[in-house]
Protein backbone atom coordinates (compact mmCIF):
# COMPACT_ATOMS: atom_id res chain seq x y z
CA UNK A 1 -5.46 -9.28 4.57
CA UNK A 2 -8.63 -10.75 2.39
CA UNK A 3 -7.57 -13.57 0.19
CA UNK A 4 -10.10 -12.16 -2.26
CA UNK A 5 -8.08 -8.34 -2.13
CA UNK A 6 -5.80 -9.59 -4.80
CA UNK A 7 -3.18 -9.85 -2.22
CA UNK A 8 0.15 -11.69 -2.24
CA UNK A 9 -1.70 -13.73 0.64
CA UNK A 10 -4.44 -14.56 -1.82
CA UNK A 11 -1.32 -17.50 -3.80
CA UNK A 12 -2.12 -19.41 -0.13
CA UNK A 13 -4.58 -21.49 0.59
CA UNK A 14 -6.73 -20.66 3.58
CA UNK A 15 -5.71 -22.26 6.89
CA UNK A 16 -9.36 -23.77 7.52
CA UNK A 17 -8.44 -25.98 4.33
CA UNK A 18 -8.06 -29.45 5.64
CA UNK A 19 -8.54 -31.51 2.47
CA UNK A 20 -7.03 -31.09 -0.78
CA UNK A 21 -8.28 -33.26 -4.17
CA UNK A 22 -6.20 -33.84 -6.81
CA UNK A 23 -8.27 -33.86 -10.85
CA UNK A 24 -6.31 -34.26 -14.05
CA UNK A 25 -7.58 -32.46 -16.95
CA UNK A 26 -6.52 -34.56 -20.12
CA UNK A 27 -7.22 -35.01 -24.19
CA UNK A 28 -5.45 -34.66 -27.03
CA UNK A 29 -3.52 -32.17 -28.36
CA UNK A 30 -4.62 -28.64 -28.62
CA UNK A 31 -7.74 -29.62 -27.10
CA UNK A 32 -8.41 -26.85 -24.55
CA UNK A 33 -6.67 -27.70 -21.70
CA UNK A 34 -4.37 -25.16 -20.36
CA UNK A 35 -7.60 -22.86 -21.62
CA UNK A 36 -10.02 -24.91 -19.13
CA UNK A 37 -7.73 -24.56 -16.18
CA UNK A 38 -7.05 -20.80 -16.76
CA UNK A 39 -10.77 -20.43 -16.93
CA UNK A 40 -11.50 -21.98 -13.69
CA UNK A 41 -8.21 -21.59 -11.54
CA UNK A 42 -8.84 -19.17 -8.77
CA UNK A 43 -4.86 -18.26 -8.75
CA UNK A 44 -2.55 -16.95 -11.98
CA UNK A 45 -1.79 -20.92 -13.34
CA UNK A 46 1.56 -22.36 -13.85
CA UNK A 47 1.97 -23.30 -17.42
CA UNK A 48 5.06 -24.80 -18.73
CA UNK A 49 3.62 -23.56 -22.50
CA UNK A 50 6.90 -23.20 -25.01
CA UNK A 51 6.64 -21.60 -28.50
CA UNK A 52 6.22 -24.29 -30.81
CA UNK A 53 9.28 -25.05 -33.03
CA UNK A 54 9.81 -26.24 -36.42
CA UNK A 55 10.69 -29.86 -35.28
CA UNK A 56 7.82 -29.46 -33.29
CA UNK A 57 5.37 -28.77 -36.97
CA UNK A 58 7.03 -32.14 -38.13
CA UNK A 59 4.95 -34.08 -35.25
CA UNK A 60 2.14 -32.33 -34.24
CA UNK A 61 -0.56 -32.33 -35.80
CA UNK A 62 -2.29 -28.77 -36.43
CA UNK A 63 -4.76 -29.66 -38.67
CA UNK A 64 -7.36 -28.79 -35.93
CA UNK A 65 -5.48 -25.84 -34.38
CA UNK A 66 -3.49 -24.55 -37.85
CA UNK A 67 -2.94 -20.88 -35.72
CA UNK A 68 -1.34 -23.10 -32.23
CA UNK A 69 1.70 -21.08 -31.61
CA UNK A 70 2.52 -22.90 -28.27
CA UNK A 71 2.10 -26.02 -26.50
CA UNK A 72 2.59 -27.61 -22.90
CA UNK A 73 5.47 -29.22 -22.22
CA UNK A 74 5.47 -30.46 -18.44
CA UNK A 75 1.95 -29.68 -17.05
CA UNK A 76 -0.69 -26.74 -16.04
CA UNK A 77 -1.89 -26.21 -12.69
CA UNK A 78 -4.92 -24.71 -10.99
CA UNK A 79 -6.50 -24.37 -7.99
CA UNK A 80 -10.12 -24.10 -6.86
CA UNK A 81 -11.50 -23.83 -3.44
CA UNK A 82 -14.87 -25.85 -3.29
CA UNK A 83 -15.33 -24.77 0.18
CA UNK A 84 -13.91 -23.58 3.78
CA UNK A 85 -12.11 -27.10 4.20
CA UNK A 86 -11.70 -28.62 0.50
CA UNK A 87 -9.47 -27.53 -2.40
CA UNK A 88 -9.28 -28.95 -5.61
CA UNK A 89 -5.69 -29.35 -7.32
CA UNK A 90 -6.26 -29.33 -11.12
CA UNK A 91 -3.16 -30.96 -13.14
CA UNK A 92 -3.50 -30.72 -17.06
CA UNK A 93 -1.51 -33.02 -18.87
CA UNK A 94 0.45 -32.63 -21.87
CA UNK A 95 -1.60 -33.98 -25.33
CA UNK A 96 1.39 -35.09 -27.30
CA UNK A 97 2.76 -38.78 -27.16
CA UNK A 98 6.42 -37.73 -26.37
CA UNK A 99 5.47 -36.28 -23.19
CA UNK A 100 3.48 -39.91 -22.09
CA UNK A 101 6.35 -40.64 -19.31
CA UNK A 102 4.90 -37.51 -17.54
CA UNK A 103 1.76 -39.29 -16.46
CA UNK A 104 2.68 -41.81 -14.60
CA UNK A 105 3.57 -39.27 -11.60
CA UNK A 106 0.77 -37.42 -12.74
CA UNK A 107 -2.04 -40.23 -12.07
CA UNK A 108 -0.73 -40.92 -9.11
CA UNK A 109 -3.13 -39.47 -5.92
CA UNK A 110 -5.37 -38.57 -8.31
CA UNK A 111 -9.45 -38.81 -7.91
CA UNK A 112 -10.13 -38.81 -11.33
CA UNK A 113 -9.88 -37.31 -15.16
CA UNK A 114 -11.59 -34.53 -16.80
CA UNK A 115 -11.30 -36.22 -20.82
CA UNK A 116 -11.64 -32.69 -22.76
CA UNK A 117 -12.50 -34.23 -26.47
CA UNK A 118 -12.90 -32.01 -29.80
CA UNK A 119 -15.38 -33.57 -31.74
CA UNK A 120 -13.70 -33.02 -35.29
CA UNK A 121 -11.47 -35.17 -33.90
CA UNK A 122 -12.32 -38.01 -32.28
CA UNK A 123 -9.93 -40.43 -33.40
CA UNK A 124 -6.83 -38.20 -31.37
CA UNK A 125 -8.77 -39.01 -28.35
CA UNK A 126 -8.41 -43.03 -28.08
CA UNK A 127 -4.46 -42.77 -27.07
CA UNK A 128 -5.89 -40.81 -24.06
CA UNK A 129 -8.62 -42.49 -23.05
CA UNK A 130 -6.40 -45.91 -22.90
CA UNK A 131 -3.76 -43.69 -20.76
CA UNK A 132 -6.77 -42.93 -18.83
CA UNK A 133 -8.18 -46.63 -17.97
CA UNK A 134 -4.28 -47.90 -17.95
CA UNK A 135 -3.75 -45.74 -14.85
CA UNK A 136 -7.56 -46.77 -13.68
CA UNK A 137 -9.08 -43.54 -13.70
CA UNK A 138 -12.70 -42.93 -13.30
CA UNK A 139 -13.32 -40.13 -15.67
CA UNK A 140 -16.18 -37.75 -17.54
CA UNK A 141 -16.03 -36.93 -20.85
CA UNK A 142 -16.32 -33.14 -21.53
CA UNK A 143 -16.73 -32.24 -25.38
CA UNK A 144 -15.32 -28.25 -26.06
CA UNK A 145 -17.65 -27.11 -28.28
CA UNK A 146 -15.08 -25.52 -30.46
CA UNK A 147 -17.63 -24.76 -33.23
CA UNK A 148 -20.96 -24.61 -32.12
CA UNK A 149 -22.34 -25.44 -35.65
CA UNK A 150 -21.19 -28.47 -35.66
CA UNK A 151 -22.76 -30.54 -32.62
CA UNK A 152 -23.03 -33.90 -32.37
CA UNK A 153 -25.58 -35.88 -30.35
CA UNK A 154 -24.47 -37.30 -27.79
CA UNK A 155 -25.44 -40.83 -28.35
CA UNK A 156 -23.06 -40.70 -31.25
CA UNK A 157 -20.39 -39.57 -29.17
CA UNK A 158 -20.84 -42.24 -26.85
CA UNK A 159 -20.37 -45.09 -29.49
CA UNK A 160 -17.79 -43.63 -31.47
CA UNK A 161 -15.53 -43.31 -27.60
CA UNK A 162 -17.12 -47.07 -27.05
CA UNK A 163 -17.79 -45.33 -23.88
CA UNK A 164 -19.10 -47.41 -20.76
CA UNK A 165 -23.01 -46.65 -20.29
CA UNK A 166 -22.42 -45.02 -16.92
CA UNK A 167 -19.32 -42.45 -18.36
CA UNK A 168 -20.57 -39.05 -18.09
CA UNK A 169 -20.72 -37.03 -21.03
CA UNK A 170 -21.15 -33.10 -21.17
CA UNK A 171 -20.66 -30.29 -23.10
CA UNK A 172 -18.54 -27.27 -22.67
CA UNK A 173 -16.48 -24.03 -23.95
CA UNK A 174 -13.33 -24.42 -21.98
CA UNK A 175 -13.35 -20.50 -22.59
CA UNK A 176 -16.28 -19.89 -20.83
CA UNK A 177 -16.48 -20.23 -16.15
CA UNK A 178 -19.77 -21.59 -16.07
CA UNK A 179 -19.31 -24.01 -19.06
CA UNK A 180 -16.29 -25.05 -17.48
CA UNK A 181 -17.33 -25.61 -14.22
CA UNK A 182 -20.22 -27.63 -14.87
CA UNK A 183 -17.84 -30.20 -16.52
CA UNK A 184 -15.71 -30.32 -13.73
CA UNK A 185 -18.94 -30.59 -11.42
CA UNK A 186 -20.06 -33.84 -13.49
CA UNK A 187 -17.05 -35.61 -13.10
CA UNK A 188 -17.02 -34.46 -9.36
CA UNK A 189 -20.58 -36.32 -9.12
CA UNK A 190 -19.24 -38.82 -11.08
CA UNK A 191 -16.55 -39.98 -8.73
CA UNK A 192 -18.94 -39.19 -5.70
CA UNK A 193 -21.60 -42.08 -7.43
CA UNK A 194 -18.53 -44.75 -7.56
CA UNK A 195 -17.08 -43.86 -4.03
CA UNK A 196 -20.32 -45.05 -2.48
């Protein structure tokens, strides 16, 4: 059967695939993570998302995402087939602090990060960024334009991260494929510029 039928073959990946890459998708809390890797995942994606309980409201913070109703627990997953022979693995990482212990197996065999950031709230992102460079991880920084209204240049982005000069910065709506996948295609280049 055709993988792109919509068949139960269609959950495997193609026997031609001889490579597989592995790309965390990480940021804060309620960022738009499990939302970027639905967006681009070519297969239904796991998500270990749990209703949110009241001990739960205690911790998190929901000033940026007041109607959040769930979160992820363990991880998302996604996959994306660049080509006949190469298959990207996307791994999103849970935003909250208790869950940190997860990324240690996480990082490991991974290429890189995808840092989603939400500009309102900037200050969330540095615990994830130092997870990030702890585990040496080249990464891109991928802003979700959650209110388009509100952008900020990106200059001012860049020193309020303290980013590096060469740290890729782009914009996206983790809602939206294309959006989506030209963040994932700039940290791609990214890590392609450093493995020369």
């Amino acid at each position: 059967m055709d993988s792109k039928s919509g068949s139960a073959e269609s959950i495997y990946v193609p026997d031609a695939v001889q490579r597989a890459a592995k790309i965390l998708v990480v940021g804060h809390f309620a960022v738009g993570k499990t939302t970027l890797i639905g967006t681009l995942s070519e297969i239904t994606p796991l998500r270990t998302e749990e209703r949110m309980t009241q001990a739960a409201a205690q911790v998190d913070d929901l000033r940026g995402a007041p109607d959040k109703t769930t979160t992820t627990v363990a991880l998302d997953f996604g996959r994306l087939t660049l080509s006949d022979e190469l298959v990207l693995y996307l791994f999103g990482t849970p935003g909250q602090q208790r869950f940190v212990e997860l990324w240690e197996d996480m990082a490991r065999g991974s290429l890189g990060a995808l840092l989603l950031v939400d500009p309102a709230r900037l200050a969330d992102t540095f615990p994830v960024i130092d997870l990030v460079e702890t585990y040496g991880l080249e990464y891109a920084v991928a802003v979700n334009s959650f209110d388009p209204h509100s952008q900020h240049a990106e200059d001012e982005l860049r020193e309020a991260l303290d980013l590096l000069p060469d740290t890729p910065v782009v914009f996206c709506d983790a809602r939206d494929q294309n959006s989506s996948a030209q963040a994932l295609i700039t940290l791609v280049r990214h890590l392609l510029a450093h493995a020369a």
